[in-house]
Protein backbone atom coordinates (compact mmCIF):
# COMPACT_ATOMS: atom_id res chain seq x y z
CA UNK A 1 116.18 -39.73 -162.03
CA UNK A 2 113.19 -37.46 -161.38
CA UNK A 3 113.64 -34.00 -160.87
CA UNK A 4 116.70 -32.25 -160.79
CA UNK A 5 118.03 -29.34 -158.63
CA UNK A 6 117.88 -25.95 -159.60
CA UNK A 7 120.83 -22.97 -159.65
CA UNK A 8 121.37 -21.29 -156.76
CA UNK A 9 119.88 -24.59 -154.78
CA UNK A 10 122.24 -26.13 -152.07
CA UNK A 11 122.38 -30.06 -152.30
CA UNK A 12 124.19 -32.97 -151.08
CA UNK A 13 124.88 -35.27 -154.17
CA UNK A 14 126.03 -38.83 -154.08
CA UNK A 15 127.55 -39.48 -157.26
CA UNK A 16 129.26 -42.51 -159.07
CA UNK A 17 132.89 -42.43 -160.02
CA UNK A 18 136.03 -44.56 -161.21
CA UNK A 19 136.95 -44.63 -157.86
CA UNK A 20 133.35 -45.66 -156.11
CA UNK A 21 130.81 -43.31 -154.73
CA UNK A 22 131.69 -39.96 -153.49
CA UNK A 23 129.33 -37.54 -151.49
CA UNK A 24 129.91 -33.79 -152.30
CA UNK A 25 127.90 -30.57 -150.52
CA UNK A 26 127.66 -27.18 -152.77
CA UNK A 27 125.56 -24.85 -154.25
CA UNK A 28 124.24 -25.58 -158.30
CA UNK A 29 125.75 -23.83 -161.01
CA UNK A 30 124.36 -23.65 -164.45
CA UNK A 31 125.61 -26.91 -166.32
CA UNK A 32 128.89 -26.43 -167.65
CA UNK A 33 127.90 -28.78 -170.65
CA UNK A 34 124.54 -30.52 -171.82
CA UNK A 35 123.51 -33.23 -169.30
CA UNK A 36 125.71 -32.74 -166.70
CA UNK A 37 125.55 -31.05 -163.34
CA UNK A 38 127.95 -28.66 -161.92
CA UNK A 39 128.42 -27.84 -158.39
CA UNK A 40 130.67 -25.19 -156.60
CA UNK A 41 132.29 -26.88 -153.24
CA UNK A 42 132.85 -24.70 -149.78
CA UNK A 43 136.17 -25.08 -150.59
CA UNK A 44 135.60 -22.57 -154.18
CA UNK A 45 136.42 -25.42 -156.81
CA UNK A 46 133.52 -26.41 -159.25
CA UNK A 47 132.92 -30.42 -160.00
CA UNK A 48 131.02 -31.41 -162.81
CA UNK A 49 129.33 -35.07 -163.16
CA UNK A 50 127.03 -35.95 -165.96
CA UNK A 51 123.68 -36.49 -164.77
CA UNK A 52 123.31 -40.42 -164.87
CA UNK A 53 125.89 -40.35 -162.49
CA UNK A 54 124.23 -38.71 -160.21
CA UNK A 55 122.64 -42.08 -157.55
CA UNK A 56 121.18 -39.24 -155.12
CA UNK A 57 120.52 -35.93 -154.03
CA UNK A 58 118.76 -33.63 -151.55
CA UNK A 59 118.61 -29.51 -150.53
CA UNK A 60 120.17 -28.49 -147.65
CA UNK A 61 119.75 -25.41 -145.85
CA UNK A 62 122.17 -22.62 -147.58
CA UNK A 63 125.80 -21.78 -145.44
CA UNK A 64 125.63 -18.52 -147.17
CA UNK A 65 125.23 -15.55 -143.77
CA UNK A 66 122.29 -13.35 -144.49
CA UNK A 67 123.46 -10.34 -146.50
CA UNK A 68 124.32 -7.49 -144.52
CA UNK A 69 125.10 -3.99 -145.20
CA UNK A 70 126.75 -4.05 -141.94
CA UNK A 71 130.48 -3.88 -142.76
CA UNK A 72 132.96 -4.73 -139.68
CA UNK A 73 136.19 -3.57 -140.95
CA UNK A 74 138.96 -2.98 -137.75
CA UNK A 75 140.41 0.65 -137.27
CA UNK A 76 143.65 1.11 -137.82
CA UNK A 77 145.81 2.93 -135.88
CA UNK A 78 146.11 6.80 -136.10
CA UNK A 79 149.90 6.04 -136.38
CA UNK A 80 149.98 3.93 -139.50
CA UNK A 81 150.08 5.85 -142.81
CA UNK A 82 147.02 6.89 -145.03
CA UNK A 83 146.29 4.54 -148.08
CA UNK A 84 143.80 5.17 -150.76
CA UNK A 85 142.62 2.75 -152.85
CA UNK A 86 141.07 3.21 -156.16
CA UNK A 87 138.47 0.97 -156.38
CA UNK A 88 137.35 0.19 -160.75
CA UNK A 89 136.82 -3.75 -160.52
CA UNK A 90 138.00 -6.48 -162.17
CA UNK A 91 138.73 -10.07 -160.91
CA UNK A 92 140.07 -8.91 -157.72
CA UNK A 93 136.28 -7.63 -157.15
CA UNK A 94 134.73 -9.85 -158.46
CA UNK A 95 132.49 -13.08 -157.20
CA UNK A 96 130.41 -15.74 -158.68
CA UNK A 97 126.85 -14.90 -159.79
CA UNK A 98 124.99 -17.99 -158.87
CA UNK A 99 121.90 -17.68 -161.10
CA UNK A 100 124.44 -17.33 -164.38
CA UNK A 101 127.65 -19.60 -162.88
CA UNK A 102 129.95 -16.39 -164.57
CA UNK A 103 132.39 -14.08 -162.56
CA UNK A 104 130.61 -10.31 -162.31
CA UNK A 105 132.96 -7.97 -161.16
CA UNK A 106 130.70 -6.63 -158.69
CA UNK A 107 132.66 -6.71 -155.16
CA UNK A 108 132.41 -2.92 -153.71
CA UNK A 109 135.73 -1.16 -152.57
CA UNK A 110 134.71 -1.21 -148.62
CA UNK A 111 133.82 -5.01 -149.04
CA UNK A 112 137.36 -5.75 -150.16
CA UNK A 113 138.46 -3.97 -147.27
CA UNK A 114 135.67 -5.72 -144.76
CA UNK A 115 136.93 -9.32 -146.06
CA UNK A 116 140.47 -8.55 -145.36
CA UNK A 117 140.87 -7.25 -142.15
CA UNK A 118 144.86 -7.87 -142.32
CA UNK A 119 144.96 -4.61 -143.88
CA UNK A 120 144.46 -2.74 -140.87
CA UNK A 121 147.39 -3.64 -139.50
CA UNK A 122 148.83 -1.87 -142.32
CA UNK A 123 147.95 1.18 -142.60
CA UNK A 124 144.60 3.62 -142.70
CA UNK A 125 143.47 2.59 -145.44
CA UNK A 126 140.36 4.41 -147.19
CA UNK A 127 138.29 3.60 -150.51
CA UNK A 128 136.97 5.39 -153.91
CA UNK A 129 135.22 4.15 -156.11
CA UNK A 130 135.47 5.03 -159.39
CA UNK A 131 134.27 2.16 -161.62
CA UNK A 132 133.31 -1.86 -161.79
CA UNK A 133 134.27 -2.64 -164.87
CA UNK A 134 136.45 -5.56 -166.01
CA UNK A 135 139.63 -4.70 -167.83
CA UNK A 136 139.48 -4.79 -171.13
CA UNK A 137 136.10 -2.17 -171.06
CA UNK A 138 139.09 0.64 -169.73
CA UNK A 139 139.63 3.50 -172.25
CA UNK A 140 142.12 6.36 -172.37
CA UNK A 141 139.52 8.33 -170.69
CA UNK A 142 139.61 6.26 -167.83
CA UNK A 143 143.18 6.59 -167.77
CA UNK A 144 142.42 10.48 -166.64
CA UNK A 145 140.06 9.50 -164.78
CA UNK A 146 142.47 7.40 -162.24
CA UNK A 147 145.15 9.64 -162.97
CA UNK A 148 142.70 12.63 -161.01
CA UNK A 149 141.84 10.44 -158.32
CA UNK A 150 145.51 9.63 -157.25
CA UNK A 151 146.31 13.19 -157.28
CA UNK A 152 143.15 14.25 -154.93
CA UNK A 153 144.60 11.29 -153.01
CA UNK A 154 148.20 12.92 -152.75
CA UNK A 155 146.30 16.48 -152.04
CA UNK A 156 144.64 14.79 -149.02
CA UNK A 157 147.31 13.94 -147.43
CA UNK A 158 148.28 9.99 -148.16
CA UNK A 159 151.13 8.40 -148.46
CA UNK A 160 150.64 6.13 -151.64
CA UNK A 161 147.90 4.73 -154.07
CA UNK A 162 146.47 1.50 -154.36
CA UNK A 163 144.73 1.07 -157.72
CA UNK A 164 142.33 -2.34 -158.20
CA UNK A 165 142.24 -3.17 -161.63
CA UNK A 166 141.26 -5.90 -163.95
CA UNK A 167 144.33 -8.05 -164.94
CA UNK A 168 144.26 -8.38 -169.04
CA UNK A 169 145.28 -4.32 -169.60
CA UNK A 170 146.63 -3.90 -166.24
CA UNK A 171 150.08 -2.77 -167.93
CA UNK A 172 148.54 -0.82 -170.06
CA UNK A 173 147.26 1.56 -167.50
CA UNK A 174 150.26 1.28 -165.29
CA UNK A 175 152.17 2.67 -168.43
CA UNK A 176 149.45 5.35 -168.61
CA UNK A 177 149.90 6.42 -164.99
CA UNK A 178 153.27 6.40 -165.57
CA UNK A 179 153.44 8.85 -168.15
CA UNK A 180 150.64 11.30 -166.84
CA UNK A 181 152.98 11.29 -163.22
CA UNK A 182 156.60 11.42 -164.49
CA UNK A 183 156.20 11.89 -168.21
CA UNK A 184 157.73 15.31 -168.17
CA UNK A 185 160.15 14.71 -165.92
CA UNK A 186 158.42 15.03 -162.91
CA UNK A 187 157.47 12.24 -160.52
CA UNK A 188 154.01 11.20 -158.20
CA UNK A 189 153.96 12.82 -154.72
CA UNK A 190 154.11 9.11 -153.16
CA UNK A 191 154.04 5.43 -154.29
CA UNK A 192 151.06 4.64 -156.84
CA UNK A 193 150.86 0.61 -157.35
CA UNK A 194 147.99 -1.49 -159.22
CA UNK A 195 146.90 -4.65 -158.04
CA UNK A 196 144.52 -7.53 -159.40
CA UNK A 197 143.74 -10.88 -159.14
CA UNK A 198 143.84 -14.19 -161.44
CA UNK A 199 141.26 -16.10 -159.61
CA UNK A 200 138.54 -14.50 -157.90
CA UNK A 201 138.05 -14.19 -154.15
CA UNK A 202 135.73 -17.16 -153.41
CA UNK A 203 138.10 -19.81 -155.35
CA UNK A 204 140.14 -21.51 -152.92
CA UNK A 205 143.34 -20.87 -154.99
CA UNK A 206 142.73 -16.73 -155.47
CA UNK A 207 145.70 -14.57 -155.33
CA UNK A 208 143.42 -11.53 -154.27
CA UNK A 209 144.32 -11.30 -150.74
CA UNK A 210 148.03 -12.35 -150.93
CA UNK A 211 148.35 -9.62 -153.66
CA UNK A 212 146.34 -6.92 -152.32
CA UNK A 213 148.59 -7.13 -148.79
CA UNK A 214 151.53 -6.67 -150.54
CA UNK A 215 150.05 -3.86 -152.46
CA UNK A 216 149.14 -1.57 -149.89
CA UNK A 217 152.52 -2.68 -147.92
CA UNK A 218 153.69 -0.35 -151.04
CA UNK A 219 152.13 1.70 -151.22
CA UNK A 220 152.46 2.69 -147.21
CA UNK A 221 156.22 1.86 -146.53
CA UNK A 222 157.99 1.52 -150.42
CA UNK A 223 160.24 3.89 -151.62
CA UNK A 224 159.67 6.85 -152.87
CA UNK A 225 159.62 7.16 -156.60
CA UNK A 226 162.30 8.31 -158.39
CA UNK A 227 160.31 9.22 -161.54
CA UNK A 228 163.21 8.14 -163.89
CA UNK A 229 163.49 4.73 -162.72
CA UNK A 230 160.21 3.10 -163.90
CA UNK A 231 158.55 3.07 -160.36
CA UNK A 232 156.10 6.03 -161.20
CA UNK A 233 152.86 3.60 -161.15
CA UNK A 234 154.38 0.02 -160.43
CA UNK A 235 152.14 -3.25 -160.68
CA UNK A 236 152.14 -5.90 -157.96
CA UNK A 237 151.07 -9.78 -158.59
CA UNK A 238 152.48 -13.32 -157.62
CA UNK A 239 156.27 -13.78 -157.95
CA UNK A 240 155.71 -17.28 -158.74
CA UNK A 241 152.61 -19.38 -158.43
CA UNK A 242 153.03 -20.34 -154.99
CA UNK A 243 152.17 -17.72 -152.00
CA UNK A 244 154.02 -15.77 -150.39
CA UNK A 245 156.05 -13.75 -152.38
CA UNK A 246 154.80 -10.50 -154.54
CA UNK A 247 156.81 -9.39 -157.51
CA UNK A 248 156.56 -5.20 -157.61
CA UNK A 249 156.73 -4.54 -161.07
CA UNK A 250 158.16 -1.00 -163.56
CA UNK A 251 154.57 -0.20 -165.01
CA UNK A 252 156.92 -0.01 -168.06
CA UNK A 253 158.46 -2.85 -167.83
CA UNK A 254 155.82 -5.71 -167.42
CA UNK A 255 153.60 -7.49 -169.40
CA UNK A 256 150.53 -10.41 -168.74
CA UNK A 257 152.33 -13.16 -170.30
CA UNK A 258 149.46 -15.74 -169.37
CA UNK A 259 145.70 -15.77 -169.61
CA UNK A 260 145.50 -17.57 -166.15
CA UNK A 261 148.84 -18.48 -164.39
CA UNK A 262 148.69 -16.35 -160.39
CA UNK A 263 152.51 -15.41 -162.05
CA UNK A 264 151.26 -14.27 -165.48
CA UNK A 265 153.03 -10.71 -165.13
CA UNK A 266 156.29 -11.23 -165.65
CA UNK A 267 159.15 -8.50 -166.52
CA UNK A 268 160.48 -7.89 -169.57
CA UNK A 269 163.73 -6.65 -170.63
CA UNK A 270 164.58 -6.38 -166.74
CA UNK A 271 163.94 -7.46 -163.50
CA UNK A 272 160.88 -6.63 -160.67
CA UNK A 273 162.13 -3.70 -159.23
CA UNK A 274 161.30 -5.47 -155.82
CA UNK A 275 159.79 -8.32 -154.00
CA UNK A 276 157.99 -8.29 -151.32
CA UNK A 277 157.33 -11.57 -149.09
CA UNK A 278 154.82 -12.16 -146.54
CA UNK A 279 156.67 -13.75 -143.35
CA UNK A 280 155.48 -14.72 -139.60
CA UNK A 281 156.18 -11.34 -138.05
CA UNK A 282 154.81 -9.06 -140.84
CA UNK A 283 156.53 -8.13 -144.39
CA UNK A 284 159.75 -8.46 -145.40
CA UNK A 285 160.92 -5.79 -148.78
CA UNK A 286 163.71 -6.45 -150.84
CA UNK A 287 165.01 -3.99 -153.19
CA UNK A 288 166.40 -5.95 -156.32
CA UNK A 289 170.56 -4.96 -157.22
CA UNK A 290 169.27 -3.33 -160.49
CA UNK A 291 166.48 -0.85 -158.67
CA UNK A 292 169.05 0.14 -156.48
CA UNK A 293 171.67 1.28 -159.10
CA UNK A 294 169.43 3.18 -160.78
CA UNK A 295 167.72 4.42 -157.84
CA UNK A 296 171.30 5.87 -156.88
CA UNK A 297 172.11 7.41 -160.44
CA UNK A 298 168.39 8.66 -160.49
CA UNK A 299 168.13 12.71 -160.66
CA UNK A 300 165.96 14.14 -158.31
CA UNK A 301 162.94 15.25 -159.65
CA UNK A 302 160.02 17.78 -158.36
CA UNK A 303 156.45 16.28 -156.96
CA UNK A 304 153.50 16.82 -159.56
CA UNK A 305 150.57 17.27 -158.04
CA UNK A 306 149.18 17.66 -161.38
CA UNK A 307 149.24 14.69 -163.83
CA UNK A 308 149.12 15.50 -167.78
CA UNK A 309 146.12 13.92 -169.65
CA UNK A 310 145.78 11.92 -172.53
CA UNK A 311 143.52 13.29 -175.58
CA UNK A 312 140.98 10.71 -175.88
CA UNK A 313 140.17 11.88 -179.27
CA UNK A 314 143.74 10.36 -180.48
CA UNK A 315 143.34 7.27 -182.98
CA UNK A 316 146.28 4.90 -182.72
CA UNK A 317 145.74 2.14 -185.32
CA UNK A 318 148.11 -0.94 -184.76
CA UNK A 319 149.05 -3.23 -187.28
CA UNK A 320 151.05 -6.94 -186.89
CA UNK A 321 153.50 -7.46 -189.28
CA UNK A 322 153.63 -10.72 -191.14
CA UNK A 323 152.41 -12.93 -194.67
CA UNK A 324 148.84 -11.25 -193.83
CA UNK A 325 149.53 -7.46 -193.82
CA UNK A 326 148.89 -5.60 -196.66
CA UNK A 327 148.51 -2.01 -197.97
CA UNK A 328 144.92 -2.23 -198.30
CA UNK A 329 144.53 -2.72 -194.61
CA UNK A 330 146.61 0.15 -193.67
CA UNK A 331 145.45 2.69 -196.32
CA UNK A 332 141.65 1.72 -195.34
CA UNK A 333 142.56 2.49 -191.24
CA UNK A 334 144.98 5.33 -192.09
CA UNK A 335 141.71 6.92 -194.40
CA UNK A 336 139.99 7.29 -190.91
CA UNK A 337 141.75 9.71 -189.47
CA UNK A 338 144.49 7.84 -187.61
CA UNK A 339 146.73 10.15 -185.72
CA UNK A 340 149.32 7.32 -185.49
CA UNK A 341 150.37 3.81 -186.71
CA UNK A 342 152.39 1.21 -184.68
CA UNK A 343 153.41 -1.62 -186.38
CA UNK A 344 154.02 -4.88 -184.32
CA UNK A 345 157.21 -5.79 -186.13
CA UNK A 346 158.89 -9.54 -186.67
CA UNK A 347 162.55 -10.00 -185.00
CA UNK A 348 164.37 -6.74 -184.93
CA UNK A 349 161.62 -4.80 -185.94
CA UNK A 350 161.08 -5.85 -189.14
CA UNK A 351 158.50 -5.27 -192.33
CA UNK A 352 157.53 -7.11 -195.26
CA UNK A 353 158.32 -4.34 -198.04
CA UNK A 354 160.91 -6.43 -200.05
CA UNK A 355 160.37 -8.52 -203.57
CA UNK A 356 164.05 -10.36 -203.67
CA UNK A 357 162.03 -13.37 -206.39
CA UNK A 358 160.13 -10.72 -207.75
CA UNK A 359 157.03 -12.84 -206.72
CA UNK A 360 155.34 -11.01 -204.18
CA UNK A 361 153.92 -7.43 -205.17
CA UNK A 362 152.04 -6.80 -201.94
CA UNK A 363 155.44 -5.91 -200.61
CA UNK A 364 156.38 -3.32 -202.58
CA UNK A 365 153.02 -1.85 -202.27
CA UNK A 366 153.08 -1.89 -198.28
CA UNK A 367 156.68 -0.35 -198.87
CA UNK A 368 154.74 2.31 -201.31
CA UNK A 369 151.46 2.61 -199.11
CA UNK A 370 153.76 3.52 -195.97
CA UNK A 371 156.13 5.77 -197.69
CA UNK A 372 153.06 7.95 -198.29
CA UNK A 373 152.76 7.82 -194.76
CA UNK A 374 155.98 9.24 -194.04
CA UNK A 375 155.06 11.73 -196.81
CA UNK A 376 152.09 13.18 -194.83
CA UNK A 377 153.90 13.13 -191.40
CA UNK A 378 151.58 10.64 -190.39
CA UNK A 379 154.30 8.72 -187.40
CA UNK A 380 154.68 5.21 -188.17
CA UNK A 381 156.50 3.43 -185.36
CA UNK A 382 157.77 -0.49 -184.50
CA UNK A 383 157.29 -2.57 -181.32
CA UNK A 384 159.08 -5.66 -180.62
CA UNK A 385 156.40 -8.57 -181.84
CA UNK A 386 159.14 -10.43 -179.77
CA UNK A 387 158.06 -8.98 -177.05
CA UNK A 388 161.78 -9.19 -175.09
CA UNK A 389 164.48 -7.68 -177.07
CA UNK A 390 165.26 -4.17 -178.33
CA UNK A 391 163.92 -2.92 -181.86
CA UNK A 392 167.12 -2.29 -183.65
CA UNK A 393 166.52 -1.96 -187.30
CA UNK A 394 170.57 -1.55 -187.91
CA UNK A 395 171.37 -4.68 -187.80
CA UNK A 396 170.08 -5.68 -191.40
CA UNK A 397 169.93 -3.82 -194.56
CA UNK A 398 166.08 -4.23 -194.65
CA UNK A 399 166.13 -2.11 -191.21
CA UNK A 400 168.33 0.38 -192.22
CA UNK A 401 165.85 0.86 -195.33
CA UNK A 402 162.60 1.11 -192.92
CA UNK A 403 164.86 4.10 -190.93
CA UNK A 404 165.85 6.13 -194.35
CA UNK A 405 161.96 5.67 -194.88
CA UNK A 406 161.35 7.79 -191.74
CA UNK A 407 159.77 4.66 -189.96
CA UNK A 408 160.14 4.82 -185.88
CA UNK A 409 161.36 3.03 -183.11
CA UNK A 410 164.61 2.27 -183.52
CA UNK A 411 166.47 1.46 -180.01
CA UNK A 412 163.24 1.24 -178.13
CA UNK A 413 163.10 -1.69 -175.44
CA UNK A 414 160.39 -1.42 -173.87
CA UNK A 415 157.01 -3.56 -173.95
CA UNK A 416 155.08 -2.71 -177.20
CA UNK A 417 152.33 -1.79 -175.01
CA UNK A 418 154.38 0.92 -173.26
CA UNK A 419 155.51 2.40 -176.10
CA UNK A 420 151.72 2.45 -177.69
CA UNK A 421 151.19 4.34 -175.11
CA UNK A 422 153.90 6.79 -175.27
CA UNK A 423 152.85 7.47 -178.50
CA UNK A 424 149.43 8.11 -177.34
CA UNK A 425 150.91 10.42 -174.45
CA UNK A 426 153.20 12.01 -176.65
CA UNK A 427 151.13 13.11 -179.41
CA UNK A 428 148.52 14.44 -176.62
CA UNK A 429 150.69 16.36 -175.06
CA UNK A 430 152.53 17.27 -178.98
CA UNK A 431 155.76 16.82 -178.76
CA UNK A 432 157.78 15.89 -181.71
CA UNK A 433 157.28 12.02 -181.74
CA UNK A 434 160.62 11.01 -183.19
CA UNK A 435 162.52 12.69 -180.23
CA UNK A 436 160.66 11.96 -177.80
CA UNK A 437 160.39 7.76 -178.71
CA UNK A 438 164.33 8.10 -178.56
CA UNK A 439 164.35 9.84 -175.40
CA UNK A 440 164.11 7.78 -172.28
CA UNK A 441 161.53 9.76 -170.44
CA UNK A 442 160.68 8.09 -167.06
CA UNK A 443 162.57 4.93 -167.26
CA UNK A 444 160.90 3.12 -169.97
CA UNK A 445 163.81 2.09 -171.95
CA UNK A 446 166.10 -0.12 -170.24
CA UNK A 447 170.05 0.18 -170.06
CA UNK A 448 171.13 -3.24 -170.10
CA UNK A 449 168.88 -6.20 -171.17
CA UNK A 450 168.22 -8.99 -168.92
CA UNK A 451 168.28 -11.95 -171.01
């Protein structure tokens, strides 16, 4: 065949398959492999064909509306509450780049709203912007950054928060938030809940809008935080792959637990603390039995209008425990400057500092190397590598050695993430580490497993 299209070009292809000829309509991506073409369909999904497949093809005029800066979002009703959403990118604000074929997060705040004009049914919903950046570029200092921004929000007068963020360290933050609202036993003025999206807005099987609906339902009409409870920031995403029904999450109490599923987020150690499902009539919220216990045994807490801030200057090194850590690795990080080392432990929380067969003298010196840890007061503390599960290291004599050794964590059950962070919170703020990992500050540790 002579010629081929270009990216960006809209054709109609005729094409050759197993089943017979099929005619498909879309705009050119960049091949997805060598001698092939790749097309995105109205419909968001991308076919690929190799080129000698290809019997015909011709450009068409493009679909795509002029681009406007002309936004038509509806006004909501003086009545409804005030939202704010915190706008920093990610997949839920993101769209194809047609000259690449990759996802730039690149959507701004008021186009979210424009494309979604559900929302103003809602509530009164306004935007910041305070970054488009996908997740994994976020930083502590971004962190304060959001943690300002909801509290302007609050001192202006809305009800809740509705932070857009990237989905891979989505937790993360929420823990973050978390801590900076309620950390010191205070709790946010209103509800503060993060949102994002698995597939982006022009596939036709994106969570964005489902998610985002539910988010700002939330934000406007959920509870009130209790502060103690886990609900300080929560994080809302797909209940289950199919639509219709948002899982609100403890920002404590949630982890990604798949690169692409719409229900990746999933909780751990617990249950959502709500759902909330999208019905004919409008939005239907259901508290789940174990939210509402501790919702009723909760202390009431003062408002903070005033979030505390993480020290972005903190180094926390983190280590996995298994046949490849060894002392040279932690003594070579630790000679930085570290202000902290978390230790991704095996089962219960475990290390490998034993010799039993006398064959394996790495061990003893990672049990040697890490005593002079606990020598210089440098906190050394274990997550769950399990993920679900507590870290109880008195259960086995090797665990009730890494205690005596002055090694941290014992009892946790939380996500390792949230308890990274706790460190990082803790030491910023410097309060004695060891009491304060023990002490359940704003719902972090859980009561009662859910296996």
């Amino acid at each position: 065949m002579e010629g081929l299209p270009t990216p960006g070009e809209r054709i109609v292809a005729t094409v050759t398959t197993l089943n017979g000829e099929a005619t498909h309509e879309g705009l050119v991506l960049p091949p997805s492999a060598p001698k092939h073409i790749s097309l995105k369909l109205d419909n968001g999904y991308n076919v690929n064909y190799p080129q000698d497949s290809i019997v015909s093809w011709e450009s068409v005029a493009s679909h795509q509306p002029v681009a406007s800066t002309e936004l038509h979002t509806p006004k909501a009703s003086d009545d409804l509450p005030r939202v704010r959403l915190i706008h920093t990118g990610g997949t839920i604000a993101s769209k194809v780049d047609y000259a690449t074929g990759a996802v730039d997060a690149r959507f701004e705040p008021e186009e979210m709203l424009d494309a979604i004009p559900e929302l103003a049914s809602i509530a009164r919903l306004e935007a910041v912007k305070i970054g488009n950046m996908f997740s994994d570029d976020i930083r502590p200092q971004h962190w304060n950054i959001i943690s300002e921004a909801c509290a302007a929000a609050f001192a202006d007068g809305c009800r809740g928060v509705v932070i857009s963020h990237g989905t891979d360290t989505m937790h993360i933050t929420a823990s973050a938030i978390g801590f900076a609202f309620a950390g010191k036993g205070e709790t946010p003025p209103g509800p503060i809940a993060m949102v994002g999206s698995q597939r982006s807005s022009d596939r036709g099987s994106s969570d964005a809008t489902e998610n985002l609906l539910a988010a700002v339902h939330w934000a406007a009409y959920g509870p009130q935080p209790t502060g103690d409870a886990g609900d300080a920031c929560v994080v809302v995403m797909h209940d289950t792959q199919s639509d219709g029904t948002m899982a609100i999450h403890s920002g404590f109490a949630v982890r990604k637990m798949h690169s692409s599923r719409r229900d990746a987020f999933q909780a751990v150690n617990g249950q959502p603390l709500a759902r909330i499902s999208i019905i004919a009539n409008g939005y239907e919220t259901q508290l789940t039995p174990d939210y509402e216990r501790r919702r009723s045994e909760s202390q009431t807490r003062e408002k903070t209008s005033r979030p505390s801030m993480f020290e972005t200057g903190q180094r926390i090194a983190q280590f996995v425990a298994g046949p490849w850590l060894h002392a040279e690795h932690i003594e070579a990080i630790v000679a930085t400057g570290v202000q902290g080392v978390v230790i991704h432990g095996t089962g219960l929380g475990h290390l490998p500092i034993d010799d039993p067969q006398k064959d394996a003298p790495e061990n003893v010196q990672l049990w040697r190397v890490l005593t002079r840890c606990m020598n210089r007061e440098l906190p050394v503390v274990i997550v769950n590598q399990c993920i679900n599960g507590p870290v109880d290291m008195n259960v086995y004599s090797k665990g009730r050695k890494q205690i005596d050794m002055g090694i941290l964590g014992h009892g946790i059950s939380s996500t390792p993430e949230a308890i990274t962070v706790k460190t990082h919170w803790c030491l910023s703020q410097g309060m004695e580490l060891k009491d304060a990992l023990a002490r359940n500050l704003c719902g972090e540790h859980r009561d009662n497993l859910y296996e």
